[in-house]
C-alpha atoms as a PDB file:
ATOM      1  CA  UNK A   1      -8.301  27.473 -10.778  1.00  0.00           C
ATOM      2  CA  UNK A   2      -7.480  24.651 -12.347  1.00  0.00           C
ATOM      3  CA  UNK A   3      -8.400  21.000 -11.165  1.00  0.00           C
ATOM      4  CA  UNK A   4     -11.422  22.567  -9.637  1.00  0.00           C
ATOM      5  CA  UNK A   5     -15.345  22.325 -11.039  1.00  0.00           C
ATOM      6  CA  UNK A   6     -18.647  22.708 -10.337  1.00  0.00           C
ATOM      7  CA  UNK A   7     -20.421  25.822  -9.821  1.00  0.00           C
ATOM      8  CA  UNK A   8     -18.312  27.198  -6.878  1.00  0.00           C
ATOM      9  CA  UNK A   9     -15.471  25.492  -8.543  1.00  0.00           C
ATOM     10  CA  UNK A  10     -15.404  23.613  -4.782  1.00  0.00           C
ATOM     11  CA  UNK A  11     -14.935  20.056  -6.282  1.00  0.00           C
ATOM     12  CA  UNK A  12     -11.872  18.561  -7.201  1.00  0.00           C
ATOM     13  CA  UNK A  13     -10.265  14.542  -8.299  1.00  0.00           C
ATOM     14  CA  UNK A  14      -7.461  13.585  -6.650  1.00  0.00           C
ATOM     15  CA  UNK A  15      -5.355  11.706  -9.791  1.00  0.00           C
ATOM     16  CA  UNK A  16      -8.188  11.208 -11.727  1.00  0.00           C
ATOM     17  CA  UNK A  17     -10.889  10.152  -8.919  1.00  0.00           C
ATOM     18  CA  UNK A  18     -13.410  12.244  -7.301  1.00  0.00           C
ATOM     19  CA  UNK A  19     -12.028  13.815  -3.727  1.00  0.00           C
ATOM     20  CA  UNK A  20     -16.005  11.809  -2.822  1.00  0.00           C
ATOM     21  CA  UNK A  21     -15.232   8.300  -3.529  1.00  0.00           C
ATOM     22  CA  UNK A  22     -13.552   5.933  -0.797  1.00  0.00           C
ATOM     23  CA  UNK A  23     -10.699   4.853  -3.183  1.00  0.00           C
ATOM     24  CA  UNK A  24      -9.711   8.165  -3.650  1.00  0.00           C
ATOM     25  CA  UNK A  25      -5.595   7.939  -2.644  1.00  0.00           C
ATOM     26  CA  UNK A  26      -5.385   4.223  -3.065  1.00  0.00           C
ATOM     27  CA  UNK A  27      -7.868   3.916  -0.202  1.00  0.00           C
ATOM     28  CA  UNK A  28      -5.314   5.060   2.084  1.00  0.00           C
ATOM     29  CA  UNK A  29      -5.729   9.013   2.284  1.00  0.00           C
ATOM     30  CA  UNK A  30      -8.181  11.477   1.576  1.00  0.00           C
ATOM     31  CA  UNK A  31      -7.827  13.830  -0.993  1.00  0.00           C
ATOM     32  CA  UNK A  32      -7.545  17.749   0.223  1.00  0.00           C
ATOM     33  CA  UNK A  33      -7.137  19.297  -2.856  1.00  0.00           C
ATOM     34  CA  UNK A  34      -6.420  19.199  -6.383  1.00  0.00           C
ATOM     35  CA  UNK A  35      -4.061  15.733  -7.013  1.00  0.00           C
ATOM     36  CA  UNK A  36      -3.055  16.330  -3.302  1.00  0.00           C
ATOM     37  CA  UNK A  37      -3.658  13.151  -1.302  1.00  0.00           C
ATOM     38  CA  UNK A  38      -2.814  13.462   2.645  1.00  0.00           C
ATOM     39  CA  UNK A  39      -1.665   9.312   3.577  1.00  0.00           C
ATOM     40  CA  UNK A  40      -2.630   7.632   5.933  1.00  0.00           C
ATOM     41  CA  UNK A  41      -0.027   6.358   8.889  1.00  0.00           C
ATOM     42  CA  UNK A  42       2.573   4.109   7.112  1.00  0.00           C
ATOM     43  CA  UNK A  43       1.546   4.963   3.328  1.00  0.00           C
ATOM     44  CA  UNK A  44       3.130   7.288   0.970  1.00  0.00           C
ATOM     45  CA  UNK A  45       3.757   8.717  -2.130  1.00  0.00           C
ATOM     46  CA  UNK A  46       1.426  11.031  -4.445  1.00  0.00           C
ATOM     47  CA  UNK A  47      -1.263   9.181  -3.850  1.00  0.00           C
ATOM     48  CA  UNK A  48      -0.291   7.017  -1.166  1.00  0.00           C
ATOM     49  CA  UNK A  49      -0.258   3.491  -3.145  1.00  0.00           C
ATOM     50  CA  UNK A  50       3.718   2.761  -1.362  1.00  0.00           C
ATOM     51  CA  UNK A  51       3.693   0.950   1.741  1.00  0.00           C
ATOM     52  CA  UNK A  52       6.687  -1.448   3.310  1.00  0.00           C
ATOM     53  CA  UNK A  53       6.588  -4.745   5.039  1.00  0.00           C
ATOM     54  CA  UNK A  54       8.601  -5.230   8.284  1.00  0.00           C
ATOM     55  CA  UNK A  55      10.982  -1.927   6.881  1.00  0.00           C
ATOM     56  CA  UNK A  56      11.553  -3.416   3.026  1.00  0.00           C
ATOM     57  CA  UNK A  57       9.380  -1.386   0.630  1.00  0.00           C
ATOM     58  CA  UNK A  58       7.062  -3.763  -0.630  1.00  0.00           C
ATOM     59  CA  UNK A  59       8.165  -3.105  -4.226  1.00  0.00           C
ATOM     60  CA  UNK A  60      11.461  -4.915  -4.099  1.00  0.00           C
ATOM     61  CA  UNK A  61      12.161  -8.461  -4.515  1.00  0.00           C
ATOM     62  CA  UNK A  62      13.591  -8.796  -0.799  1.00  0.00           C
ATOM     63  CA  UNK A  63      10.152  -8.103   0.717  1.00  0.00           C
ATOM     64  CA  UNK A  64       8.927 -10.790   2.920  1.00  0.00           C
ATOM     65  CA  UNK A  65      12.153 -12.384   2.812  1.00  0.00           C
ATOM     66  CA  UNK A  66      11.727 -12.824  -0.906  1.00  0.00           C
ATOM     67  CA  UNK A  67       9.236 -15.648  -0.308  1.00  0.00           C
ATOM     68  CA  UNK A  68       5.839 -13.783  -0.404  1.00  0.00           C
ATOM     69  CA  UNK A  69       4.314 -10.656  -1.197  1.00  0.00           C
ATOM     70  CA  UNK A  70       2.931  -7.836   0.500  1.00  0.00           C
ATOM     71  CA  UNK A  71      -0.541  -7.119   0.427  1.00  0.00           C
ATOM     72  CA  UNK A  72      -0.677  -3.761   2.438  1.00  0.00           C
ATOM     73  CA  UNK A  73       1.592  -2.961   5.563  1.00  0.00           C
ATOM     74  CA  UNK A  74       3.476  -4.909   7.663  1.00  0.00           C
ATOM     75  CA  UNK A  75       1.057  -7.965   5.554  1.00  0.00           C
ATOM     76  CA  UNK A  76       2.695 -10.074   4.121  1.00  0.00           C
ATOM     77  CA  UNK A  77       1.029 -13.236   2.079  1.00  0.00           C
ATOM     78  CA  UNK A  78       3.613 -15.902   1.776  1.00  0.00           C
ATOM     79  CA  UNK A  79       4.540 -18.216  -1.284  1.00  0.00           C
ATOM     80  CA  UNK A  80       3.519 -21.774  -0.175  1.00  0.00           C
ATOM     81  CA  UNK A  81       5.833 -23.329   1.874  1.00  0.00           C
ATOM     82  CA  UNK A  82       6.718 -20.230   3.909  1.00  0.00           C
ATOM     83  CA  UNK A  83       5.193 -19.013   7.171  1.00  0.00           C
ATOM     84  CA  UNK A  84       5.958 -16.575   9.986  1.00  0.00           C
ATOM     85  CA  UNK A  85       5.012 -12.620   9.817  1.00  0.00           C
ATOM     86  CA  UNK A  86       7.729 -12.182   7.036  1.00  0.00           C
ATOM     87  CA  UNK A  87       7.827 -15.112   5.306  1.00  0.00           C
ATOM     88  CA  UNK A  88      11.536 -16.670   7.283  1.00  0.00           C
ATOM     89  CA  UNK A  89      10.276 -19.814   7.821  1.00  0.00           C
ATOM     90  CA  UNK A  90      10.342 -22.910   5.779  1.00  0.00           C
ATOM     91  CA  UNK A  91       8.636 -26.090   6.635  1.00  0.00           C
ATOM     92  CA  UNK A  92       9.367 -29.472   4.279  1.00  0.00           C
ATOM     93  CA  UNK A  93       7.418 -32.388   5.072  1.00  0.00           C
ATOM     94  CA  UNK A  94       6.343 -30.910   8.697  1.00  0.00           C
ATOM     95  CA  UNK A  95       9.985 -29.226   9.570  1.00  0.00           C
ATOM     96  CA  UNK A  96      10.642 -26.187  10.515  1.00  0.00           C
ATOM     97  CA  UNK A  97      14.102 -24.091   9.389  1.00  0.00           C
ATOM     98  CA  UNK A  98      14.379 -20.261   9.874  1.00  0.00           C
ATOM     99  CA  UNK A  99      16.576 -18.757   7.491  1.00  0.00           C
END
């Protein structure tokens, strides 16, 4: 079948990595057969490399109210300046404003 080798044709990669290897599906899913990733909880896609950030896909510019980025889920690393789980809050010489 294809995707599958060895000599009982029981091993298989998972989009070009071995099923074996821990960053098999992005590191978030394990690989079940052939290019067939099964994700994690909150990660997605093929081969479970999408994630969001407070319910904003982390791919768009609005994630972590557009002043940060978002390392993994619900994570979000924020530009400097910013603070608060989603980036919303704004502090200039010591002051605090919430968007």
């Amino acid at each position: 079948e294809e995707g599958y080798y060895g000599s009982n044709c029981s091993f298989f990669n998972c989009f070009n990595l071995s099923s074996s290897l821990s960053s098999v599906c992005s590191s978030h899913g394990q690989c079940n057969a052939y290019n067939n990733c099964s994700c994690d909880e909150n990660y997605s896609g093929s081969d479970c490399s999408l994630y969001s950030c407070y319910q904003i896909d982390s791919k768009t510019s609005a994630v972590c109210s557009s002043h940060g980025t978002c390392m993994s889920h619900n994570n979000c690393l924020c530009d400097e300046g910013y603070s608060g789980l989603n980036c919303s809050t704004f502090s200039c010489y010591h002051t605090e404003s919430t968007f």
